[in-house]
PDB file of N, CA and C in Angstrom:
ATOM      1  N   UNK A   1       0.503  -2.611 -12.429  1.00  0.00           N
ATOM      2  CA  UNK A   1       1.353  -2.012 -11.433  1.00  0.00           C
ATOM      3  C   UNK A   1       1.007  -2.607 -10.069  1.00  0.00           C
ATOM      4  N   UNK A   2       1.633  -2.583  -8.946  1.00  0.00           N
ATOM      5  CA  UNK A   2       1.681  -3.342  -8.054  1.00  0.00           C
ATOM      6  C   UNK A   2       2.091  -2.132  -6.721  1.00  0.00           C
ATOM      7  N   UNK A   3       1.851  -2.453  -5.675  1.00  0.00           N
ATOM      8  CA  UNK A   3       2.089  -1.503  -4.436  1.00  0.00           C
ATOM      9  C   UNK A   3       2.614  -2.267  -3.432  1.00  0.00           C
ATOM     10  N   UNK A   4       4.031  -2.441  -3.258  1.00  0.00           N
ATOM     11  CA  UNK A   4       4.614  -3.482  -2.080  1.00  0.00           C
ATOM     12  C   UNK A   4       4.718  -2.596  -0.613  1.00  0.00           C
ATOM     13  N   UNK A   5       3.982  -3.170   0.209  1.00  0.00           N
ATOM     14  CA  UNK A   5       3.537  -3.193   1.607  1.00  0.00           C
ATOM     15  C   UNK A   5       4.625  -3.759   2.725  1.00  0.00           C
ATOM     16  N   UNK A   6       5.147  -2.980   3.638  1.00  0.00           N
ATOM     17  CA  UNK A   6       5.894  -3.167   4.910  1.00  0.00           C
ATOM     18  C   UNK A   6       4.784  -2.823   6.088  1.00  0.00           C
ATOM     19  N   UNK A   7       3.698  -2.874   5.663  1.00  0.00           N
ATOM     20  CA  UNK A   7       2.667  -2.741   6.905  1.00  0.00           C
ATOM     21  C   UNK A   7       2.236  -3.779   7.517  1.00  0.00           C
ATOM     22  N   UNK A   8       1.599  -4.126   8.880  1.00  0.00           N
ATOM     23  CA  UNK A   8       1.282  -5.593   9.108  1.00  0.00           C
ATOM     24  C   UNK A   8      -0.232  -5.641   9.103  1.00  0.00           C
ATOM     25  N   UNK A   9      -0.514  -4.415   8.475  1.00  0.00           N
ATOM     26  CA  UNK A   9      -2.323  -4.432   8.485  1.00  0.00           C
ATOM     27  C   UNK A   9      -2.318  -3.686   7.361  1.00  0.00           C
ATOM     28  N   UNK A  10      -3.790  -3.938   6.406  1.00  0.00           N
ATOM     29  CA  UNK A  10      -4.171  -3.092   5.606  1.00  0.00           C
ATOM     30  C   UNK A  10      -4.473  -1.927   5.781  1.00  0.00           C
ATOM     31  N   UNK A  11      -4.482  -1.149   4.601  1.00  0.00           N
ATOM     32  CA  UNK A  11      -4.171   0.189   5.054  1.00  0.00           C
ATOM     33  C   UNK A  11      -5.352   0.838   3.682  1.00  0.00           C
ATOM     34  N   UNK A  12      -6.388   1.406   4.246  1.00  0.00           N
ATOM     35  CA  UNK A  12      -7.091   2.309   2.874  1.00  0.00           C
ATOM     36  C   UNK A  12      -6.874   3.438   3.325  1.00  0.00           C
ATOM     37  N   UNK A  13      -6.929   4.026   1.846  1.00  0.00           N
ATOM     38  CA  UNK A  13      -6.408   5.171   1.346  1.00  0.00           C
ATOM     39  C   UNK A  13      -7.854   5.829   0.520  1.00  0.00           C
ATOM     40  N   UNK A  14      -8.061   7.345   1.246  1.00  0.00           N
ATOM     41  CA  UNK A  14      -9.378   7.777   0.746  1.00  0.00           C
ATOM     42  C   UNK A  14      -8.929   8.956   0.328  1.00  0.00           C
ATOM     43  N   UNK A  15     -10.063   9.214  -0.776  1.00  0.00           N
ATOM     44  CA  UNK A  15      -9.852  10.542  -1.164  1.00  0.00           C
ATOM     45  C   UNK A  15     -11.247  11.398  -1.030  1.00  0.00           C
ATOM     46  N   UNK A  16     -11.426  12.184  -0.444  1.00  0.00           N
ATOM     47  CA  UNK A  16     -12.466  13.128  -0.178  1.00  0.00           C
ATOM     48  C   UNK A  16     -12.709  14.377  -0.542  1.00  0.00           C
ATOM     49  N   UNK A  17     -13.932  14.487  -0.668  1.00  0.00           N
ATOM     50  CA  UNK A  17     -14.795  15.759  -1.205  1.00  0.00           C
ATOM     51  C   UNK A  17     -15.326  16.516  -0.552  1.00  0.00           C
ATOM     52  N   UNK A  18     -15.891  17.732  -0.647  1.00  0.00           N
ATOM     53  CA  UNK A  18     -16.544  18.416   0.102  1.00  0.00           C
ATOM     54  C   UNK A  18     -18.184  18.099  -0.116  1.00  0.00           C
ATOM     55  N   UNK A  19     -18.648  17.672   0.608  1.00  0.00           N
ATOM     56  CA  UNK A  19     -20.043  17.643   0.812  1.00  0.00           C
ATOM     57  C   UNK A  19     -21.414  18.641   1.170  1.00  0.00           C
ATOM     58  N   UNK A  20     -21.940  18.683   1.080  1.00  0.00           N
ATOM     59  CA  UNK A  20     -23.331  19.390   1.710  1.00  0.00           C
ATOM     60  C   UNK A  20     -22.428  19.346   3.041  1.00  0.00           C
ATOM     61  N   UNK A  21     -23.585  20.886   3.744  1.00  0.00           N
ATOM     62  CA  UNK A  21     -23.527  21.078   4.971  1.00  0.00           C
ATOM     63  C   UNK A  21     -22.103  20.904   5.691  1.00  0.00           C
ATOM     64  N   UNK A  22     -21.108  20.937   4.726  1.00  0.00           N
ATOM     65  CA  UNK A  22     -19.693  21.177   5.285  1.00  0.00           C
ATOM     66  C   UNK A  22     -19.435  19.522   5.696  1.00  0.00           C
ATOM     67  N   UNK A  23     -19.966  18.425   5.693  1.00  0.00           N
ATOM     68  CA  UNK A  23     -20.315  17.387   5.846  1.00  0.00           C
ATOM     69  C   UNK A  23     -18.727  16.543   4.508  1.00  0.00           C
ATOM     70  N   UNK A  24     -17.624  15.668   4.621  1.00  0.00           N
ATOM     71  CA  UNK A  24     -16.594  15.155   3.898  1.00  0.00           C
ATOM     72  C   UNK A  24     -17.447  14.083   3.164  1.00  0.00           C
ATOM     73  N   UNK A  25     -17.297  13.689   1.757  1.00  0.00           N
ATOM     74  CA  UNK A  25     -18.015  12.599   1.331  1.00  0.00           C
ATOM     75  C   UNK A  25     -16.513  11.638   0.397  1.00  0.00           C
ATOM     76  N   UNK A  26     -16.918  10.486   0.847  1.00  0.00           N
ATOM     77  CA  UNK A  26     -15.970   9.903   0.174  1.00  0.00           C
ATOM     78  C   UNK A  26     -15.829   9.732  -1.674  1.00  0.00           C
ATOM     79  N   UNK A  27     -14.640   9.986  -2.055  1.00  0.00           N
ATOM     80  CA  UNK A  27     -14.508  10.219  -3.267  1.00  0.00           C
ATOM     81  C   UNK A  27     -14.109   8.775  -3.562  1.00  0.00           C
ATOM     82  N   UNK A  28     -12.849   8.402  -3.534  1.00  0.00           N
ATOM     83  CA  UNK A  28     -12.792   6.853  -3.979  1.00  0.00           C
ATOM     84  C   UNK A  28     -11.549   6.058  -2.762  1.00  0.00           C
ATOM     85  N   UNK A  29     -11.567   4.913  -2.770  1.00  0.00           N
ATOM     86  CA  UNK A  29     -10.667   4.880  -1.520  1.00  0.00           C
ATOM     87  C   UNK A  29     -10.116   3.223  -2.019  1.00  0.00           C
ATOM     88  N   UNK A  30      -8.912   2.967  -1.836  1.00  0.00           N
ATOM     89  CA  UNK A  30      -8.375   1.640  -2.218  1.00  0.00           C
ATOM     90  C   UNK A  30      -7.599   1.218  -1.240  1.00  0.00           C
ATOM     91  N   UNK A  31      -7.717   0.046  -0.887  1.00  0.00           N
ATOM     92  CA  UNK A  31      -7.426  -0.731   0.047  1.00  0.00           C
ATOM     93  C   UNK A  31      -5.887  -1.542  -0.252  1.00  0.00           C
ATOM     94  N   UNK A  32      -4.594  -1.051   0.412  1.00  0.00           N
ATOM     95  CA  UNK A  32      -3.659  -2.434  -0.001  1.00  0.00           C
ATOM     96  C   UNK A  32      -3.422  -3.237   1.102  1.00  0.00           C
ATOM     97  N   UNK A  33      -3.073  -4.177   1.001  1.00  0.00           N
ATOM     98  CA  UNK A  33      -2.979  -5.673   1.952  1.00  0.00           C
ATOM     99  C   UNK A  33      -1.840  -5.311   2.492  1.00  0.00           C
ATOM    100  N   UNK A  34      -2.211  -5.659   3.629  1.00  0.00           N
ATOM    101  CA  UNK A  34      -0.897  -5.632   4.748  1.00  0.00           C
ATOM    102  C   UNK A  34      -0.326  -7.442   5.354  1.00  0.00           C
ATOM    103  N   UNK A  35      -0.053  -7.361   6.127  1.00  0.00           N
ATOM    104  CA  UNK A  35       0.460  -8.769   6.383  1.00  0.00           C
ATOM    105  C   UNK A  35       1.996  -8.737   6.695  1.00  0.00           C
ATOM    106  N   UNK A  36       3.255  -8.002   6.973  1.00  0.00           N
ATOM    107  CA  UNK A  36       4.092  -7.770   6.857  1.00  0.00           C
ATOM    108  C   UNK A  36       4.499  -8.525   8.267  1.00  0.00           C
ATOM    109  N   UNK A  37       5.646  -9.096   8.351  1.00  0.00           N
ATOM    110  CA  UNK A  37       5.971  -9.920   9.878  1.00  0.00           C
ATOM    111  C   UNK A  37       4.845 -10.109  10.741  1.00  0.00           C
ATOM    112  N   UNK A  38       3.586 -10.627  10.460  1.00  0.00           N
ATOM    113  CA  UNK A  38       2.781 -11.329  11.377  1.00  0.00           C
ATOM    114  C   UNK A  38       2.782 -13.087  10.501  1.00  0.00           C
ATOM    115  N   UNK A  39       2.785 -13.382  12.014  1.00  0.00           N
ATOM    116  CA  UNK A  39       2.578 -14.837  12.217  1.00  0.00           C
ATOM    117  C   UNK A  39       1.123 -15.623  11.351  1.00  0.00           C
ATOM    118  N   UNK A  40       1.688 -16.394  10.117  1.00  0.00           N
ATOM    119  CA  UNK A  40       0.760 -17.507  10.290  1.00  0.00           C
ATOM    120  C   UNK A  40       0.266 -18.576  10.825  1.00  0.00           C
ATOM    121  N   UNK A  41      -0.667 -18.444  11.574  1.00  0.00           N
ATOM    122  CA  UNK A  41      -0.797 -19.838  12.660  1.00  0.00           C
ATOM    123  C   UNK A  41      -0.637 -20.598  12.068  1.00  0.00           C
ATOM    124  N   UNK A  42      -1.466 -20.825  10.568  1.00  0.00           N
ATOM    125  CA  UNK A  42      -1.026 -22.680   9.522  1.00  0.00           C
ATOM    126  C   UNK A  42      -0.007 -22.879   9.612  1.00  0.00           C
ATOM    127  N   UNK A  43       0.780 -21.413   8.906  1.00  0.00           N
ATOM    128  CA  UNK A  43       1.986 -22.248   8.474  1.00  0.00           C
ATOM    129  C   UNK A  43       3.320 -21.967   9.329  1.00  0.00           C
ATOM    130  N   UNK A  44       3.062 -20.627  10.347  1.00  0.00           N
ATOM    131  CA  UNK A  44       3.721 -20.722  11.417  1.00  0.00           C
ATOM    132  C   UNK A  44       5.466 -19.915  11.006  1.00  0.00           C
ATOM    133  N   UNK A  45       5.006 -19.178   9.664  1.00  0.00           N
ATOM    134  CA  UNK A  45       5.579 -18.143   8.920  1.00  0.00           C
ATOM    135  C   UNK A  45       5.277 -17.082   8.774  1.00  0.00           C
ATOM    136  N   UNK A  46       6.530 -16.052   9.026  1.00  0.00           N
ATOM    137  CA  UNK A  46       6.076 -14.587   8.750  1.00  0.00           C
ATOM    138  C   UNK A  46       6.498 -14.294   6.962  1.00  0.00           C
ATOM    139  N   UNK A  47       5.912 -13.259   6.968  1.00  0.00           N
ATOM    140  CA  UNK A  47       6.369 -12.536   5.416  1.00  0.00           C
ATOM    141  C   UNK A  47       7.116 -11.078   5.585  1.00  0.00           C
ATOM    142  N   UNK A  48       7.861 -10.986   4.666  1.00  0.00           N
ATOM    143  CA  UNK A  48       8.756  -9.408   5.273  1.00  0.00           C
ATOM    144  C   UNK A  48       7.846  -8.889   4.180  1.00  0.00           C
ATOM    145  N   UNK A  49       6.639  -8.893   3.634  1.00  0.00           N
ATOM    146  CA  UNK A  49       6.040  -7.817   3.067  1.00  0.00           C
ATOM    147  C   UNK A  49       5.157  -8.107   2.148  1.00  0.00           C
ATOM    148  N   UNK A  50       4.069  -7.690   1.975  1.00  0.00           N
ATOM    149  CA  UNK A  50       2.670  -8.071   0.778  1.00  0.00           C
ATOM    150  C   UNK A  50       2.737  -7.111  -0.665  1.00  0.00           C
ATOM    151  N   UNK A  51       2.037  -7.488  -1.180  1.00  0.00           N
ATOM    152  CA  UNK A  51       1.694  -6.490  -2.471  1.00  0.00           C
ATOM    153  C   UNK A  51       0.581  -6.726  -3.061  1.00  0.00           C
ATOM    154  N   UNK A  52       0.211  -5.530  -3.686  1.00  0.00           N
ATOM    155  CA  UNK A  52      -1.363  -5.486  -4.407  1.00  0.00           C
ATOM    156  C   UNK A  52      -1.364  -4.711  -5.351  1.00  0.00           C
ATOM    157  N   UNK A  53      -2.376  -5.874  -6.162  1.00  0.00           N
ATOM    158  CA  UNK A  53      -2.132  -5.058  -7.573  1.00  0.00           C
ATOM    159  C   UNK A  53      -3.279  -3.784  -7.771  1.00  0.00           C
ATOM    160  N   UNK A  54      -2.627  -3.141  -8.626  1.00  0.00           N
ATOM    161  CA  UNK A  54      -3.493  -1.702  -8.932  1.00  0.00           C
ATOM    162  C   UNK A  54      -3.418  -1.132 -10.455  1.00  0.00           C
ATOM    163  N   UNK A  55      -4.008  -0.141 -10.742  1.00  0.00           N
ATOM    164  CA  UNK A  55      -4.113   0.133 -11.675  1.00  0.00           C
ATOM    165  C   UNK A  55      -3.405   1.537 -12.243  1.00  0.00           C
ATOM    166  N   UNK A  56      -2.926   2.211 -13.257  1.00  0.00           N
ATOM    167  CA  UNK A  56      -2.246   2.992 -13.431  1.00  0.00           C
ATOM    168  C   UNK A  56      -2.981   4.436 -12.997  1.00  0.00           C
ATOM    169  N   UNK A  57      -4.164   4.386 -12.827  1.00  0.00           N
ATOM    170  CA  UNK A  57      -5.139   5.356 -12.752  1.00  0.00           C
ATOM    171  C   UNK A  57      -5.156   4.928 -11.187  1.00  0.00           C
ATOM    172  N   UNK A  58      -5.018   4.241 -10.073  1.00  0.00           N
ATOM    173  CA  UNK A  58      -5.280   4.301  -8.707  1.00  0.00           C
ATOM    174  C   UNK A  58      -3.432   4.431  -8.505  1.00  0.00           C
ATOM    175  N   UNK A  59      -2.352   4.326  -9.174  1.00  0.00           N
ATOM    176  CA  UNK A  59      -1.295   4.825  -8.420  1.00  0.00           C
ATOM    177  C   UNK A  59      -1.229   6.279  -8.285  1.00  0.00           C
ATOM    178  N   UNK A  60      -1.859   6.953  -9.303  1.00  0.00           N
ATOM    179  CA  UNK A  60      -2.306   8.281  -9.685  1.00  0.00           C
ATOM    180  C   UNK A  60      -3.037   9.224  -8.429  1.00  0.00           C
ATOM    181  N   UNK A  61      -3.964   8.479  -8.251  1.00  0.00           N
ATOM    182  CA  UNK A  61      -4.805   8.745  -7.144  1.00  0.00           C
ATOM    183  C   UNK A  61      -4.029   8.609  -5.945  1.00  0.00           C
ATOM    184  N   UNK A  62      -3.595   7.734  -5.631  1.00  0.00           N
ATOM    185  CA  UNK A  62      -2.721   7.213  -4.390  1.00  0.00           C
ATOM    186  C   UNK A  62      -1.425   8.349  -4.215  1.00  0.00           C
ATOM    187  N   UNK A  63      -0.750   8.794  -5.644  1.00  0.00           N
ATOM    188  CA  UNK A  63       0.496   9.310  -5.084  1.00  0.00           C
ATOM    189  C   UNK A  63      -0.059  10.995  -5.260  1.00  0.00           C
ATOM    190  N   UNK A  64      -1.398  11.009  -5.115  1.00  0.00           N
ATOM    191  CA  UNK A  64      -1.275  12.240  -4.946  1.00  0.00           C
ATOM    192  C   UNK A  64      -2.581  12.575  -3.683  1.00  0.00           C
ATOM    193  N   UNK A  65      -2.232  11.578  -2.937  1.00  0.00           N
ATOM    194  CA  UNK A  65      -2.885  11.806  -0.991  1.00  0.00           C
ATOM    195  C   UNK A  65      -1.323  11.810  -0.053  1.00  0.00           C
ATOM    196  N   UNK A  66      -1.443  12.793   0.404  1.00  0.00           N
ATOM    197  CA  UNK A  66      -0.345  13.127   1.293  1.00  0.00           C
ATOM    198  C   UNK A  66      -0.149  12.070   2.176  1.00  0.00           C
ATOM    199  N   UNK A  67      -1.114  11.507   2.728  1.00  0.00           N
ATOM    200  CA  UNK A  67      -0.448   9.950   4.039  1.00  0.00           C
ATOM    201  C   UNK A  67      -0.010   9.192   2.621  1.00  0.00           C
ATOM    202  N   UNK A  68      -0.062   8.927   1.965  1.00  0.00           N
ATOM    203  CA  UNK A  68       0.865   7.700   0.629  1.00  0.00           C
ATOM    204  C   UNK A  68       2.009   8.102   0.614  1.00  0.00           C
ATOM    205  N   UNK A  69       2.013   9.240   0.583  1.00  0.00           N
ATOM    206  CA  UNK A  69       3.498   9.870  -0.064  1.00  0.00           C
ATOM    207  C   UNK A  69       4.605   9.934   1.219  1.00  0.00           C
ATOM    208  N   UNK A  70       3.488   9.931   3.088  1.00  0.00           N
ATOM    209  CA  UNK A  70       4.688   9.531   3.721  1.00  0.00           C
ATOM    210  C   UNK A  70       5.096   8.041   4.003  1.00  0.00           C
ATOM    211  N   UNK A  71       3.995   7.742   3.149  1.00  0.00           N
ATOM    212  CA  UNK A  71       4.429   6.040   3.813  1.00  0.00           C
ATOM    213  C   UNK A  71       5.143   5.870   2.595  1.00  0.00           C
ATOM    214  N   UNK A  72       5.361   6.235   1.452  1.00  0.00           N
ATOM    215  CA  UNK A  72       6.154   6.028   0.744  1.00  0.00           C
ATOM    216  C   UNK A  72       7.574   6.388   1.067  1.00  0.00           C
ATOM    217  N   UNK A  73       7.514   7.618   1.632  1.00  0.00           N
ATOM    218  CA  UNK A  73       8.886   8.315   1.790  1.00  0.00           C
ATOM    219  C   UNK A  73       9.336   7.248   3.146  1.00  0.00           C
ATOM    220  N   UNK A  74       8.423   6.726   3.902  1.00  0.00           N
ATOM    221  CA  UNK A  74       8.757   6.122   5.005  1.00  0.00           C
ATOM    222  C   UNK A  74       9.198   4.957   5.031  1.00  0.00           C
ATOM    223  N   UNK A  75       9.407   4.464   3.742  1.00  0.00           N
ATOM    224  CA  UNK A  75       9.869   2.763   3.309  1.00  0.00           C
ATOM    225  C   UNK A  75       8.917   2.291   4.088  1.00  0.00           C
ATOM    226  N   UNK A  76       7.578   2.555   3.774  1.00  0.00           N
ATOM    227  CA  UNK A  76       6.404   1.304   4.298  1.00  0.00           C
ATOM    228  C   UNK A  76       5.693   0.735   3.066  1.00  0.00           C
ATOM    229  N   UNK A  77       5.800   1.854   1.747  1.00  0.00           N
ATOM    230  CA  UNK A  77       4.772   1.692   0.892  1.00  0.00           C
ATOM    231  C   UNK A  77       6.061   1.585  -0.759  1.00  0.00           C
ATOM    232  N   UNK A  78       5.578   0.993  -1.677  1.00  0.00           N
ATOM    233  CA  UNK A  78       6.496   1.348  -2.892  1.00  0.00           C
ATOM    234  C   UNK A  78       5.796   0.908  -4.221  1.00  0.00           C
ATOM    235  N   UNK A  79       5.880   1.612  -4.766  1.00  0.00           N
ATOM    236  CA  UNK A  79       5.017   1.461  -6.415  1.00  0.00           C
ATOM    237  C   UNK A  79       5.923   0.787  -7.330  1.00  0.00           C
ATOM    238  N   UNK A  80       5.904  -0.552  -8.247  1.00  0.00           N
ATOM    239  CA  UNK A  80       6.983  -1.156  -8.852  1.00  0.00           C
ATOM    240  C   UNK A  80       6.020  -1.748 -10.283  1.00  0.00           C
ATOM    241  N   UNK A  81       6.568  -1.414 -11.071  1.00  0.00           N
ATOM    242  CA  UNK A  81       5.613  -1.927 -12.759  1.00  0.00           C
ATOM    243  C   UNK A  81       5.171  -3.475 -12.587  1.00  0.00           C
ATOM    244  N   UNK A  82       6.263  -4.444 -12.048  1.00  0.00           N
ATOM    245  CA  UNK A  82       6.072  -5.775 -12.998  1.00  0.00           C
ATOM    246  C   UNK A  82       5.827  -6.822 -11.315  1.00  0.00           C
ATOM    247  N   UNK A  83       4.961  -7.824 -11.239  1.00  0.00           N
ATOM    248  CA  UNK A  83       5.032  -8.540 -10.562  1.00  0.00           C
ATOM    249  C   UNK A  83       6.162  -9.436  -9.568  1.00  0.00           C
ATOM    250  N   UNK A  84       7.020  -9.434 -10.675  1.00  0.00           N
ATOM    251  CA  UNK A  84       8.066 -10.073 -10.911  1.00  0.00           C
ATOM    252  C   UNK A  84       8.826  -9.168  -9.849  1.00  0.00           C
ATOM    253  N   UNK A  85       8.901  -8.114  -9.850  1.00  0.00           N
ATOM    254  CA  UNK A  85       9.491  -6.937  -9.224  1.00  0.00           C
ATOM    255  C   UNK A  85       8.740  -6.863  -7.725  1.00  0.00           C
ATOM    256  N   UNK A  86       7.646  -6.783  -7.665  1.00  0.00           N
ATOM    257  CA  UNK A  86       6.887  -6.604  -6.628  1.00  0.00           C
ATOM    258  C   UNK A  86       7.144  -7.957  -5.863  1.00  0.00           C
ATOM    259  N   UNK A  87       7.215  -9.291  -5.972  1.00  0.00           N
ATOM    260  CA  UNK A  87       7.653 -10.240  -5.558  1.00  0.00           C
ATOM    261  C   UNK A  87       9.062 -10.512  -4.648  1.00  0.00           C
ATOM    262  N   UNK A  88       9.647  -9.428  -5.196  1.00  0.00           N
ATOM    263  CA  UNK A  88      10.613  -9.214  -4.868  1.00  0.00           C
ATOM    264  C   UNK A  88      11.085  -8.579  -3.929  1.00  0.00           C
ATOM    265  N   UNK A  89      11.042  -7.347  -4.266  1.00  0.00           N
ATOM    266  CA  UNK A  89      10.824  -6.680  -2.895  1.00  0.00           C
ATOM    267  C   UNK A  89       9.585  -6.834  -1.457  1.00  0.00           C
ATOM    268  N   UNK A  90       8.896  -7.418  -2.050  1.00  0.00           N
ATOM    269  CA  UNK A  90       7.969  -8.001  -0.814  1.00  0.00           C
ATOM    270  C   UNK A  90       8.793  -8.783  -0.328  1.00  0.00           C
ATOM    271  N   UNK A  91       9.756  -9.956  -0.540  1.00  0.00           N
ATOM    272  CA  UNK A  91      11.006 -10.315   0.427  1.00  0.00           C
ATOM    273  C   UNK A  91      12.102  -9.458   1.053  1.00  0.00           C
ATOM    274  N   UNK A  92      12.144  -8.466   0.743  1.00  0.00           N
ATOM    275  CA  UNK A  92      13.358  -8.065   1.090  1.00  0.00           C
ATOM    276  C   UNK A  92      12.739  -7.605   2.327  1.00  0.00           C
ATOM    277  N   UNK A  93      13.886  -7.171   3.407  1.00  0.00           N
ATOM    278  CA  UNK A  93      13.102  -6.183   4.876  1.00  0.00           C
ATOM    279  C   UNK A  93      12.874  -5.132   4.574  1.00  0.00           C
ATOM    280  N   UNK A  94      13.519  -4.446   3.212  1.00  0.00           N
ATOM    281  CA  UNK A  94      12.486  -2.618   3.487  1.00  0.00           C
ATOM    282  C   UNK A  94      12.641  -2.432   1.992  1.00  0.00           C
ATOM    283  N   UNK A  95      12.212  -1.571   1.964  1.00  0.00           N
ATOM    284  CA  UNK A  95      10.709  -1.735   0.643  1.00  0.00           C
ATOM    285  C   UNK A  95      11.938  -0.314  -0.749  1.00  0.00           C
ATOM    286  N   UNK A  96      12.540   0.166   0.213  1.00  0.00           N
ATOM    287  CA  UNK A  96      13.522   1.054  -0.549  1.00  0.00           C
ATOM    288  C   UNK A  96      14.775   0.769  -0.810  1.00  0.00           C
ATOM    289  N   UNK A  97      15.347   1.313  -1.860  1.00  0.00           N
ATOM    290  CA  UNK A  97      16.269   1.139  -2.522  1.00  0.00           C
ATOM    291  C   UNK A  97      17.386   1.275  -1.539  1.00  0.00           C
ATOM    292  N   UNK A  98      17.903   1.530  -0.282  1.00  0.00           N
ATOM    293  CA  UNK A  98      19.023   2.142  -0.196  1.00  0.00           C
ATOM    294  C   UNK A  98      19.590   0.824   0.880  1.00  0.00           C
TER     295      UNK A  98
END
């Protein structure tokens, strides 16, 4: 599974626990690649959008932290099965169907 990105920076995503002494401890946290319309100095090209691959057990995790679900709802973020797919919409300008 794959996570296509309209962000121009990476973006982690944590999930947290309660710790000692009222103290947050990090539970697990995954990182997707951003890069979205910034300039490559080499090649002096932007990209309308990145993607990163993940696992069926971290989309799990991911769609159930409330900031995912607005960047999802926000056409910044989108979950797609096949590479092939994710390739795809990483060209397009926004990451949702409409």
């Amino acid at each position: 599974m794959f996570i296509v990105s309209k962000a121009s920076q990476d973006i982690e995503y944590v999930g947290w626990l309660k710790g000692k002494n009222g103290l947050n401890k990090k539970e697990k946290s995954i990182v997707i690649k951003g890069g979205a319309n910034v300039l490559n100095k080499k090649t002096m090209e932007t990209v309308a959008g990145t993607f990163t691959e993940v696992s069926a057990e971290d989309v799990k995790f991911l769609e159930s932290l409330s900031t995912f679900k607005r960047h999802v709802e926000g056409g910044w973020m989108k979950v797609v099965k096949t590479r092939a797919e994710a390739e795809k919409k990483a060209e397009e300008k926004q990451v949702d169907d409409n």
